[in-house]
Protein backbone atom coordinates (compact mmCIF):
# COMPACT_ATOMS: atom_id res chain seq x y z
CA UNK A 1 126.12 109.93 75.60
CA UNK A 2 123.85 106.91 76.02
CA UNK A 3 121.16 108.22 73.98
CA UNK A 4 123.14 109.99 71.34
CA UNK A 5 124.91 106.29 71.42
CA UNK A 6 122.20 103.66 71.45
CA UNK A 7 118.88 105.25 70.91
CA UNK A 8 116.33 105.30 73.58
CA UNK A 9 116.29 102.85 76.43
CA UNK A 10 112.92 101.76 77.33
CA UNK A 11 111.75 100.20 80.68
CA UNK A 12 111.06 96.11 80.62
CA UNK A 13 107.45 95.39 80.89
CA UNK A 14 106.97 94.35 84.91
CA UNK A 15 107.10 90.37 85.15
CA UNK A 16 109.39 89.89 82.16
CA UNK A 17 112.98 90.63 83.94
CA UNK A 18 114.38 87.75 86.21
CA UNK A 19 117.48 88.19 88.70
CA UNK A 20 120.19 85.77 88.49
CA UNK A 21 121.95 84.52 91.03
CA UNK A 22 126.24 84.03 89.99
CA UNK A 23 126.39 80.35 88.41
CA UNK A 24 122.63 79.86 88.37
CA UNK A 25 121.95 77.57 84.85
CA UNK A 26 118.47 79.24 82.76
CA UNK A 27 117.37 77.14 80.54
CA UNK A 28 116.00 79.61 77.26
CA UNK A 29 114.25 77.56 74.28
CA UNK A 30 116.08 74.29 75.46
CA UNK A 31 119.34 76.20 75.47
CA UNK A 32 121.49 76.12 78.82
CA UNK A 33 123.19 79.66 79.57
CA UNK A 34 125.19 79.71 82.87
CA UNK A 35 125.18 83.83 84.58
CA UNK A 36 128.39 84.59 85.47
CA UNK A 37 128.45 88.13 87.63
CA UNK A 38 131.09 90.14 86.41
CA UNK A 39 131.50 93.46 87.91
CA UNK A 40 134.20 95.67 86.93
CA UNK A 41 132.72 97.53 83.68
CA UNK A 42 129.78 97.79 85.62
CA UNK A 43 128.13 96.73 88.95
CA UNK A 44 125.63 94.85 87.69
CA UNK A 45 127.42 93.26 84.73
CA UNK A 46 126.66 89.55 84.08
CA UNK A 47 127.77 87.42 81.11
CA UNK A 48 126.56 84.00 79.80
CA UNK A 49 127.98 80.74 79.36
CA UNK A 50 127.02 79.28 76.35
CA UNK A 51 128.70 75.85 75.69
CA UNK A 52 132.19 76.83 74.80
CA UNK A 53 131.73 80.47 74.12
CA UNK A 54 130.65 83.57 76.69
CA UNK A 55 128.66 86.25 75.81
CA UNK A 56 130.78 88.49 78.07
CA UNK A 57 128.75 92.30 77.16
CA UNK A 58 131.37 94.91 77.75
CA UNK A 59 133.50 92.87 80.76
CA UNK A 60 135.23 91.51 77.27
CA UNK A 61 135.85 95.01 75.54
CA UNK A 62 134.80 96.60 72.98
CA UNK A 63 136.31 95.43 69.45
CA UNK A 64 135.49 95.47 65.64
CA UNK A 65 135.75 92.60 62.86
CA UNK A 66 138.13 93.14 60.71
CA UNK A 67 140.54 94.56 63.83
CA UNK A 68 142.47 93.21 66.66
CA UNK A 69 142.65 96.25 68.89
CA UNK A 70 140.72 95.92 72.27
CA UNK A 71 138.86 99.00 73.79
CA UNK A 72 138.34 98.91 77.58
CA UNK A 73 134.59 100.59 78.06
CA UNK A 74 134.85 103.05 81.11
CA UNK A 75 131.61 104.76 81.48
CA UNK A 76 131.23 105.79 84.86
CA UNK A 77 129.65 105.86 87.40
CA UNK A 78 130.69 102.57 88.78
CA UNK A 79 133.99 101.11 86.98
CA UNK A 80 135.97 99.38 89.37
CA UNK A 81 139.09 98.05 87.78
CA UNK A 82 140.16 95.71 90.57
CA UNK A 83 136.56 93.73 89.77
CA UNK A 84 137.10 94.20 86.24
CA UNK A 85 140.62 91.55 86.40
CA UNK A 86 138.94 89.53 88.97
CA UNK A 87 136.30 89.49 86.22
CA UNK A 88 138.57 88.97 83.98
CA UNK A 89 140.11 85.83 85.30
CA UNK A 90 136.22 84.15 85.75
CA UNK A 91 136.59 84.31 82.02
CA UNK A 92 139.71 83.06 81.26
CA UNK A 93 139.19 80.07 83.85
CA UNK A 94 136.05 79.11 81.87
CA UNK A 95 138.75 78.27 79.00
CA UNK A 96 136.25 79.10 76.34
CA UNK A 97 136.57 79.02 72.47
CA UNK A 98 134.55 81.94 71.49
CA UNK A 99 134.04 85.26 73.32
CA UNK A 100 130.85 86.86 71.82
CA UNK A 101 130.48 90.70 72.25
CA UNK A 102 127.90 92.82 72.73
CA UNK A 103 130.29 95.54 71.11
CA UNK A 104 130.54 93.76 68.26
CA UNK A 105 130.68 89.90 67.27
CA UNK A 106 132.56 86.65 67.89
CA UNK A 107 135.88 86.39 68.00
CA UNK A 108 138.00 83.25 68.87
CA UNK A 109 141.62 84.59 69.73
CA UNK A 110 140.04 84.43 73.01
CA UNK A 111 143.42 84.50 75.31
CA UNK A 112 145.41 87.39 73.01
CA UNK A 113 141.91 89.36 73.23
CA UNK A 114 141.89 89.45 77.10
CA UNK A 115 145.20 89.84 77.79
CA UNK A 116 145.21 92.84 75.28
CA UNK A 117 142.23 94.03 77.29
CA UNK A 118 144.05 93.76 80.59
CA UNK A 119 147.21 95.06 79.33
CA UNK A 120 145.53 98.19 78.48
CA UNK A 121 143.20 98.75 81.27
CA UNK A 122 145.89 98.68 83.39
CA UNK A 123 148.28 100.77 81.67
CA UNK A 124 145.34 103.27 81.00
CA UNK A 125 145.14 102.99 85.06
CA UNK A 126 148.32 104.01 85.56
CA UNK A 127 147.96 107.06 83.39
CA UNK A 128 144.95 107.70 85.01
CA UNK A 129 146.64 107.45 88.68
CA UNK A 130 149.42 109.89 87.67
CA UNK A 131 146.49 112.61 85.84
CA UNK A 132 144.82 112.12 89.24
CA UNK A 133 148.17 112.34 91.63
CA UNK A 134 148.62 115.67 89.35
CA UNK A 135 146.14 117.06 90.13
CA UNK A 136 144.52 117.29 86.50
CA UNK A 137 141.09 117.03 84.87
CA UNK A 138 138.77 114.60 83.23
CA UNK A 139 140.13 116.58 80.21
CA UNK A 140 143.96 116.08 80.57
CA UNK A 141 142.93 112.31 81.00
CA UNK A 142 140.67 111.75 77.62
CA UNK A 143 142.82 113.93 75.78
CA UNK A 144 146.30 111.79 77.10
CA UNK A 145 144.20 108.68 76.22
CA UNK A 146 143.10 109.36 73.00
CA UNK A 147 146.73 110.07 72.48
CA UNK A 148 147.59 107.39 73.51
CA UNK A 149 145.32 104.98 71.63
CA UNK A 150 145.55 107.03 68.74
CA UNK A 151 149.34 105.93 68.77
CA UNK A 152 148.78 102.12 69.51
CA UNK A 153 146.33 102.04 67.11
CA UNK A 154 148.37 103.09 64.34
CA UNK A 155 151.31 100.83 65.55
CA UNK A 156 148.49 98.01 65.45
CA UNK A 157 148.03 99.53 61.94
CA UNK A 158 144.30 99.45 62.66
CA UNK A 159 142.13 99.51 59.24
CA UNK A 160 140.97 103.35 59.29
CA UNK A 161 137.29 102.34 58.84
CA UNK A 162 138.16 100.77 61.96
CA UNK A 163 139.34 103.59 63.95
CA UNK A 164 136.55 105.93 62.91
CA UNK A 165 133.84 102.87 64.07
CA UNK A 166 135.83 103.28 67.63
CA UNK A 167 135.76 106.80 67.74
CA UNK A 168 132.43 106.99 66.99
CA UNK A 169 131.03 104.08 69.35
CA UNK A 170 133.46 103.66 71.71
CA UNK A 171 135.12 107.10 72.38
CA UNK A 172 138.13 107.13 75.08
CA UNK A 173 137.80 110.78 75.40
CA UNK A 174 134.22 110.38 77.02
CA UNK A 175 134.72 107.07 78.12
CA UNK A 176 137.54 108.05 80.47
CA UNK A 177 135.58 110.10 82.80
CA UNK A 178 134.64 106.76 84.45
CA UNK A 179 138.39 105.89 85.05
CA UNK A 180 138.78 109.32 86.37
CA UNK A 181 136.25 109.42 88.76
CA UNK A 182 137.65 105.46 89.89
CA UNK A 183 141.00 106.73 90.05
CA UNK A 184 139.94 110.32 91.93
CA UNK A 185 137.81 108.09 94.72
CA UNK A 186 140.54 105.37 95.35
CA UNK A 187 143.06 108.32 95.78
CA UNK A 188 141.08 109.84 98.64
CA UNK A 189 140.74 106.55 99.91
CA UNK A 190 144.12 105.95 100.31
């Protein structure tokens, strides 16, 4: 869904990407922006400190102006939802004012937004664990989240301009075959 999603991804010219190590400061147009590695969403996730805000990509969710509710992003291959809190918690320890997401703006309820985040990841988990223990599908999982989110989002009273943005950008139908395959691997690990 990346492409149907985003557009086209396009390789960066050789020379013009630069690793960061976790806490190494880059200094961009006399800026300072601190890399904070946050795995959990994905791997090779990495936000920014900027002064008192973080530019935490899709570690932070996915939300809307306009709306409160908080969409955990769970395309797979790699989620790993025990990275994801820890990930989490770097966050909330930086104390910061502002989150800024990639998925979409600034918001400054910055403690309500994460714990709303975490709250739902790890209820979703637990759904996930007992579609898994089952012995059900990708399917039976997107279709119980949806459900699911459908529900809260209506409790939330979520503007429906809103809702259709989510469904469109953020789907939890597709989006839960990374919790499913998470949930399926740390089953047979146990």
């Amino acid at each position: 869904m990346m492409e149907p999603l985003w557009g086209r991804t396009l390789g960066v010219p050789e020379g013009s990407a630069h690793p960061v190590s976790d806490g190494e400061v880059v200094t961009i147009g006399g800026l300072e922006v601190v890399a904070l590695h946050t795995p959990g969403h994905a791997v090779h996730h990495v936000a920014w400190q900027i002064g008192d805000a973080v530019a935490a990509g899709d570690v932070a969710g996915v939300r809307f102006p306009g709306a409160d509710h908080v969409l955990p992003p769970m395309p797979p291959p790699d989620i790993d939802v025990e990275a994801w809190r820890k990930s989490l918690a770097i966050v909330r320890g930086l104390e910061p004012e502002r989150l800024l997401l990639t998925h979409f703006g600034e918001f400054r309820d910055v403690a309500r937004h994460l714990d709303e985040l975490e709250d739902r990841l790890c209820r979703w988990t637990g759904v996930a664990r007992r579609v898994v223990a089952e012995g059900g599908d990708r399917e039976t999982l997107g279709t119980e989240l949806r459900a699911l989110d459908e529900a809260e989002m209506a409790a939330a009273e979520v503007p429906i301009e809103a809702v259709e943005r989510y469904r469109r950008l953020c789907p939890v139908k597709e989006s839960s075959t990374g919790l499913y395959r998470y949930c399926s691997l740390s089953a047979r690990e146990e």
